[in-house]
Protein backbone atom coordinates (compact mmCIF):
# COMPACT_ATOMS: atom_id res chain seq x y z
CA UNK A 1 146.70 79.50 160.51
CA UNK A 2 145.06 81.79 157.87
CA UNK A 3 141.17 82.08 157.50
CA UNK A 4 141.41 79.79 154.36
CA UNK A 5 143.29 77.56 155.69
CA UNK A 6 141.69 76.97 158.98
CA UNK A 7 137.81 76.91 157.01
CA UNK A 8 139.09 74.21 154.68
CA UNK A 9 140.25 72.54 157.96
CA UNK A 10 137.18 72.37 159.68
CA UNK A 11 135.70 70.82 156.72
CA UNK A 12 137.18 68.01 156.91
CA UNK A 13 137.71 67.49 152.89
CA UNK A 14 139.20 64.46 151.78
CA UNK A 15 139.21 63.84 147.88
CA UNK A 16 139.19 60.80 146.02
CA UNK A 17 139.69 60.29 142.22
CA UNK A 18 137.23 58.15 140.76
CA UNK A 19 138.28 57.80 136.83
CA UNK A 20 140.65 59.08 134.39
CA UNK A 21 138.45 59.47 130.61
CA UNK A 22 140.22 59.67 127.61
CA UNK A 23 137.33 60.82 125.03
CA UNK A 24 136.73 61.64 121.54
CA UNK A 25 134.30 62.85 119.30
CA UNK A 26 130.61 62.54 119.95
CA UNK A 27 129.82 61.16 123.65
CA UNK A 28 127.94 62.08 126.55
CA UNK A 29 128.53 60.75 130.06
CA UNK A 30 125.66 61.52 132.73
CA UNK A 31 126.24 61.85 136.67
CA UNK A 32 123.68 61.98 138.86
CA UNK A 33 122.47 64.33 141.83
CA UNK A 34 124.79 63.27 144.58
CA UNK A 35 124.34 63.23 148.59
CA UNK A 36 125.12 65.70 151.18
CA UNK A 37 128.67 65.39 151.93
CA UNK A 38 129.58 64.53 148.04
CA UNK A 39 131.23 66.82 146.07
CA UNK A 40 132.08 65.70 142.58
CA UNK A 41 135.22 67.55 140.75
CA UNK A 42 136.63 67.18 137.30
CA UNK A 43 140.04 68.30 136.58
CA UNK A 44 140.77 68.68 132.48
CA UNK A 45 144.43 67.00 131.75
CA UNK A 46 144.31 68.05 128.25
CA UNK A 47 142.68 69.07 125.65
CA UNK A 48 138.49 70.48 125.67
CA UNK A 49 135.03 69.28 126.82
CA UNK A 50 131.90 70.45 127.21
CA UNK A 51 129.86 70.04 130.79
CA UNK A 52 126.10 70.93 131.11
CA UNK A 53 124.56 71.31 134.82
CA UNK A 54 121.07 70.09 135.43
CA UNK A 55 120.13 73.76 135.29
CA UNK A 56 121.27 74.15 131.32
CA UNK A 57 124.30 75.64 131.90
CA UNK A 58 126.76 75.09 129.96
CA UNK A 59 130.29 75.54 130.90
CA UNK A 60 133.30 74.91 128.03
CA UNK A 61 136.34 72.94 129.93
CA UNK A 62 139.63 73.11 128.83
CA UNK A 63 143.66 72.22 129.59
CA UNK A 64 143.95 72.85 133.01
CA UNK A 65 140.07 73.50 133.87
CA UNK A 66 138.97 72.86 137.51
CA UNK A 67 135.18 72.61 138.20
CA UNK A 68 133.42 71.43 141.05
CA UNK A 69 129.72 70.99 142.13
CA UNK A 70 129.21 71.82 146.12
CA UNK A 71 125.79 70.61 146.07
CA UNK A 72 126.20 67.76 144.28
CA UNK A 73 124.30 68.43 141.36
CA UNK A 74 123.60 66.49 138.36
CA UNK A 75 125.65 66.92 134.77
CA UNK A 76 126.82 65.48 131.90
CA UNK A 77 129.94 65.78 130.25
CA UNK A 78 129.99 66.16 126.25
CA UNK A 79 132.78 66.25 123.46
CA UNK A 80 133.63 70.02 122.68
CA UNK A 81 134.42 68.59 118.78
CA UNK A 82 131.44 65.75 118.43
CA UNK A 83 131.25 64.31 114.84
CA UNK A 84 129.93 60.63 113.73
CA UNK A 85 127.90 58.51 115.69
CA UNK A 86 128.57 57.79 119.55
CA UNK A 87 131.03 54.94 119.42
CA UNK A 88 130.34 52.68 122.53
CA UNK A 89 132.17 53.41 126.18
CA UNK A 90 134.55 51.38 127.69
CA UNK A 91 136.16 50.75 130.75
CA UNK A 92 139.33 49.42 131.88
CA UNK A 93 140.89 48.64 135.28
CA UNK A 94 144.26 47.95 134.21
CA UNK A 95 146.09 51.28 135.86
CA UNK A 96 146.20 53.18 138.58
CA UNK A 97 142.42 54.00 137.99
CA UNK A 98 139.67 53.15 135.92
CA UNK A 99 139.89 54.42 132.51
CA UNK A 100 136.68 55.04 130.46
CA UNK A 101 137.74 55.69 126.20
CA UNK A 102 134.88 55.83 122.89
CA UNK A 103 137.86 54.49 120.95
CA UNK A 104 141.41 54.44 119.93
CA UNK A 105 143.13 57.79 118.41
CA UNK A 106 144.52 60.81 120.24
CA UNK A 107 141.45 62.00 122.55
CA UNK A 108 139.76 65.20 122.20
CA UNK A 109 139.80 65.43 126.13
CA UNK A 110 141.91 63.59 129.02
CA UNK A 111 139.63 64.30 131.90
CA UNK A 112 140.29 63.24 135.93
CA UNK A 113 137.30 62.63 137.48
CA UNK A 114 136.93 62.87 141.05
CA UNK A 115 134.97 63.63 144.65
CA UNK A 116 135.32 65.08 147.87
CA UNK A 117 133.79 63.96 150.82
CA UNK A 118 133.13 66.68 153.70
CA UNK A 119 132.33 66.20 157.29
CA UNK A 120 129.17 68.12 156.93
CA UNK A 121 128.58 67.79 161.09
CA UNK A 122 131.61 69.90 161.40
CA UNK A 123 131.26 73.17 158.71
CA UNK A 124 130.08 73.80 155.37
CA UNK A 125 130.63 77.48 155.74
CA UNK A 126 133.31 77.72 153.17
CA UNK A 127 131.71 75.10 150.79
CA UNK A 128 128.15 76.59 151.17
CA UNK A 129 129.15 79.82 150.01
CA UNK A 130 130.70 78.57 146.66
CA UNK A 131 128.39 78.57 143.69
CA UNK A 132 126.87 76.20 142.72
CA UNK A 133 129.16 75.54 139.86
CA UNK A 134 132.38 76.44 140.64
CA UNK A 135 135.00 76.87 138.02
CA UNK A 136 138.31 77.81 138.12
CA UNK A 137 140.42 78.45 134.55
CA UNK A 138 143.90 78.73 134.45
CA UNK A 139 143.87 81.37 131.68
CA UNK A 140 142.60 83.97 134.37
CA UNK A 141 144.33 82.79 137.00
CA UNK A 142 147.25 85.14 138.11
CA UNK A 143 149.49 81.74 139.56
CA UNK A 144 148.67 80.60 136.01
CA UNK A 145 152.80 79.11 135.85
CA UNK A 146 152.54 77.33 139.69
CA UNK A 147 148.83 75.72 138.39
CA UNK A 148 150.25 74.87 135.29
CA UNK A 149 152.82 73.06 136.69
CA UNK A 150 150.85 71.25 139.18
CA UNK A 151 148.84 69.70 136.12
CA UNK A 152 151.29 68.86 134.04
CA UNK A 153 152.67 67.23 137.39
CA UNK A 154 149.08 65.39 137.51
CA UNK A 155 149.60 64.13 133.91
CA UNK A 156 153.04 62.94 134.53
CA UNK A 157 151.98 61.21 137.36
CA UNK A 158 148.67 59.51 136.16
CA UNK A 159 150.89 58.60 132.93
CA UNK A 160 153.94 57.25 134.48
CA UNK A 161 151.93 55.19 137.17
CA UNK A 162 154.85 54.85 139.61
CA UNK A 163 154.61 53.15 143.02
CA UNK A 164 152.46 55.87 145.15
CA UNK A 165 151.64 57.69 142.56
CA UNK A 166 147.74 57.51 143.18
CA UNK A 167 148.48 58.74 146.39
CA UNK A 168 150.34 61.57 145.04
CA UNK A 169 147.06 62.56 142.84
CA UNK A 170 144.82 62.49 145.30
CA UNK A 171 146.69 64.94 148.10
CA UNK A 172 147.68 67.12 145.00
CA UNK A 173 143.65 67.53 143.64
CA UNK A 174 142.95 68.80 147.08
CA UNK A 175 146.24 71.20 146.92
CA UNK A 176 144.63 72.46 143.31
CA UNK A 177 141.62 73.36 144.71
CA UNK A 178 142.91 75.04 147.08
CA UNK A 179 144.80 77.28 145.06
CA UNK A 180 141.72 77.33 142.39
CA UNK A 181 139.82 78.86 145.62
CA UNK A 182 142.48 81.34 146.47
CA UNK A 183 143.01 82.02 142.73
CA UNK A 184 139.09 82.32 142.06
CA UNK A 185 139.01 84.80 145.35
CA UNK A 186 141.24 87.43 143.29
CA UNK A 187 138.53 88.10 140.45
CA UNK A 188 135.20 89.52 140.51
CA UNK A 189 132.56 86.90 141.38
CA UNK A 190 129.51 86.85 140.07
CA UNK A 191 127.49 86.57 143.66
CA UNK A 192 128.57 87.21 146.55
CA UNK A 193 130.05 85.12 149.20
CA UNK A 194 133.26 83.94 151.25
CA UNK A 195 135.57 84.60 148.94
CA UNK A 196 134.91 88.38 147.86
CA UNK A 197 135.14 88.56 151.74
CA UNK A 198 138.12 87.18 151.89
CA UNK A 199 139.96 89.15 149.48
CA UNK A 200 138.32 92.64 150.36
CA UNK A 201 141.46 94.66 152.15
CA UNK A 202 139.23 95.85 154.69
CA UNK A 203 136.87 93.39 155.33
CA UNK A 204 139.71 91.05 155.31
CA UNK A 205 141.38 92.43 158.68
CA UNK A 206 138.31 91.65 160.90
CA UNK A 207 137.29 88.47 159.51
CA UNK A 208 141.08 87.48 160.18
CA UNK A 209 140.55 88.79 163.42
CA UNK A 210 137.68 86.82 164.41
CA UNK A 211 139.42 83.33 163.27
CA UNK A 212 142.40 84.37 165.26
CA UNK A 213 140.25 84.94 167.89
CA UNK A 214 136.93 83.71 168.47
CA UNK A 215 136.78 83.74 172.26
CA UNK A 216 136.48 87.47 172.25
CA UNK A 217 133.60 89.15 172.77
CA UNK A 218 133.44 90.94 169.29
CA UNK A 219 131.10 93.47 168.81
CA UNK A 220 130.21 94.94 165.58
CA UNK A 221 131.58 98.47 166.64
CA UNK A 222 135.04 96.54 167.55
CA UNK A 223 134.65 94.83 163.78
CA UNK A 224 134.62 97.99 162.00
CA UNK A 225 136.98 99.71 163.82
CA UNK A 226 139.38 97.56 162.71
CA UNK A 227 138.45 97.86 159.09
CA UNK A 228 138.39 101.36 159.52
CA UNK A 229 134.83 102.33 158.71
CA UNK A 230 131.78 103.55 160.80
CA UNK A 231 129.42 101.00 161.99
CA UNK A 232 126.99 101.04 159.61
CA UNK A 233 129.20 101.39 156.66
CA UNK A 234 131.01 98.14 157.93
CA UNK A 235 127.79 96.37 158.54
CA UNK A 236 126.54 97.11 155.05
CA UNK A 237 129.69 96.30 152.85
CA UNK A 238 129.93 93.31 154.94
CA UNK A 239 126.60 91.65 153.54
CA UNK A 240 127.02 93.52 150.28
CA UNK A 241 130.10 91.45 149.79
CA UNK A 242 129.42 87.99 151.54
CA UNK A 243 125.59 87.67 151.09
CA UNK A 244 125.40 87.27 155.29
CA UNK A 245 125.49 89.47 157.93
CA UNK A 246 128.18 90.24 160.62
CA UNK A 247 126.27 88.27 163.35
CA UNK A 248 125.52 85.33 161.29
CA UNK A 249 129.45 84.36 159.90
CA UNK A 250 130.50 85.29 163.82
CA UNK A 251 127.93 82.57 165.07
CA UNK A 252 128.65 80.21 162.31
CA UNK A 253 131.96 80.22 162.63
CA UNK A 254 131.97 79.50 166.18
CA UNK A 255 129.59 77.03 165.88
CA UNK A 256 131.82 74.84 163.39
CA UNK A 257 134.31 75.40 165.84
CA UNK A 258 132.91 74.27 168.77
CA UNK A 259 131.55 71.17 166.68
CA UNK A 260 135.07 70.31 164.97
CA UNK A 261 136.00 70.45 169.45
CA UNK A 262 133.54 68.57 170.34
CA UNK A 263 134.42 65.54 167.56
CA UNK A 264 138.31 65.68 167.65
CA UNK A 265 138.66 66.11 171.59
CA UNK A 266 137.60 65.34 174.87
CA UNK A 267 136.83 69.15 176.20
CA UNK A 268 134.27 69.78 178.41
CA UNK A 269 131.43 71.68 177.09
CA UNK A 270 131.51 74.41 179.60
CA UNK A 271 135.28 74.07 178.05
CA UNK A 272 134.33 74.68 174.43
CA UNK A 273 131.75 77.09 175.23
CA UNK A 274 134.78 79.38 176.37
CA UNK A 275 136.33 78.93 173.75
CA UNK A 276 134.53 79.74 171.12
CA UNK A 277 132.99 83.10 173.35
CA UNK A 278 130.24 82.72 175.09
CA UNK A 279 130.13 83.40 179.17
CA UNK A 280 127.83 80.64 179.92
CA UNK A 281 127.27 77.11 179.24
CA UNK A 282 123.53 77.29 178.99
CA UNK A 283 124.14 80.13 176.31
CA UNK A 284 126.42 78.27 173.90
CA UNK A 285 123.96 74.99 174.33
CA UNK A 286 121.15 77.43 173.16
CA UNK A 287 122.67 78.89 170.02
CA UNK A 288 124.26 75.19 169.16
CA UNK A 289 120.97 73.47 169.21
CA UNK A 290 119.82 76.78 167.35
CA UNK A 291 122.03 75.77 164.74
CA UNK A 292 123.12 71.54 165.02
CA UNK A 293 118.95 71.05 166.15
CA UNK A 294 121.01 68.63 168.99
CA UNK A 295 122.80 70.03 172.61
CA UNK A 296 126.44 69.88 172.10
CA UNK A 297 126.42 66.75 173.90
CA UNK A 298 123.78 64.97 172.43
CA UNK A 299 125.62 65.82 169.04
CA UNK A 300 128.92 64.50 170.20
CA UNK A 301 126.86 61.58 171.34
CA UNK A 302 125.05 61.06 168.21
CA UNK A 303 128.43 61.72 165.76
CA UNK A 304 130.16 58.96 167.82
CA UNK A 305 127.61 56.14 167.48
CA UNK A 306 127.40 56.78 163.31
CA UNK A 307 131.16 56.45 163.39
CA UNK A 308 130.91 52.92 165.78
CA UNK A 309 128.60 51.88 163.06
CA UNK A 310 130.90 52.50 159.97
């Protein structure tokens, strides 16, 4: 499995689509801060809005737009054209979702509104290294024709409202942000992170490395020979780039590991604690509770009783 692959695994993401708006003119629709665990999305079907963070950012959405918040945070979403007075919102539950319209006419936007939920006891390491908006256009996007397609896909689907088709929705907004992820990876970031890591063709090799193998004792020296660079150089492009040092993505990694383990089977933890590299169990209980603040077992312990609860 490849690195992105496998870190959107261990997250656990599952999406859910909340509301299709179809909006004109002057409006203004406000979502609050949202929980750990809650990430809200909004995926532009046609046509242009306008959404403005809690910070006063503003960011200008259009046809084929994907923009997510990985902390939750609060925005509002605005007409890109307003004119007149606000005409009143309403909502109808008719379809295969909700739909929320100011009005009858063509809309100035057609807007999917949506969430993902992440097991946030397994790994955020993916998610927590996204900024805090992130936005994905399709008019930078090198697989602009295969993203294109998907939406229209989305549109056809949300329109035609055949039988599974909210089903199909759903499963294909978590394929689009994948690829909005891998696309977004390609082009210079702003700060650094996972992603610049990802995509650096050096960096890349022992990063790929580790997933493939995190039992091994890696050593820094072992890391840059395989990204062909001295050990300082490697160390140093390595935080330029991700914002983290070497030590710090190795123990994170293995510690979403050994937590996604210790949730979705019945290992041992002397088990586990081989597998994700460390000699000893004692050790790998120490750097887990370093990290989870619980001993692998009273985690496993602790995840299981929420989940009798539910």
């Amino acid at each position: 499995m490849d690195v992105l692959s496998r870190l959107i695994d261990l997250s656990r993401l599952q999406p859910s689509l909340d509301i299709r708006c179809k909006l004109r003119g002057t409006f203004q629709i406000e979502h609050d801060i949202v929980e750990g665990g809650t990430i809200p999305f909004h995926l532009v079907l046609g046509g242009q809005c306008i959404i403005r963070t809690g910070a006063g950012r503003q960011v200008t959405m259009k046809s084929g737009d994907f923009l997510m918040f990985p902390r939750g945070e609060a925005h509002a979403i605005v007409g890109a054209h307003p004119h007149g007075r606000a005409a009143p919102l309403e909502v109808t539950v008719d379809g295969m979702l909700p739909l929320r319209r100011n009005g009858d006419g063509d809309p100035d936007v057609d807007l999917l509104c949506g969430h993902f939920t992440s097991a946030s006891a397994t790994s955020t390491l993916l998610l927590d290294t996204l900024p805090d908006v992130f936005h994905a256009s399709l008019s930078n996007a090198q697989s602009e024709q295969t993203l294109r397609t998907m939406v229209s896909l989305l549109r056809q689907e949300t329109a035609l409202e055949l039988p599974g088709a909210l089903t199909v929705v759903t499963a294909m907004c978590l394929a689009l942000f994948v690829m909005a992820v891998r696309t977004t990876g390609n082009s210079p970031l702003e700060v650094p992170g996972l992603l610049p890591l990802l995509t650096d063709p050096r960096l890349g090799k022992s990063v790929r490395s580790i997933v493939a193998a995190p039992s091994h004792p890696w050593t820094i020296d072992d890391l840059a020979r395989l990204s062909a660079m001295s050990r300082a150089t490697y160390a140093r492009r390595f935080r330029d780039r991700s914002g983290f040092t070497v030590g710090a993505f190795l123990t994170d990694f293995r510690m979403s590991m050994a937590s996604d383990l210790l949730l979705q089977t019945h290992r041992s933890v002397a088990d586990i604690a081989v597998a994700v590299g460390y000699e000893s169990e004692a050790a790998f209980a120490k750097a887990f509770k370093t990290k989870r603040e619980l001993t692998p077992s009273r985690f496993r312990r602790a995840q299981s009783d929420m989940g009798s609860d539910v």
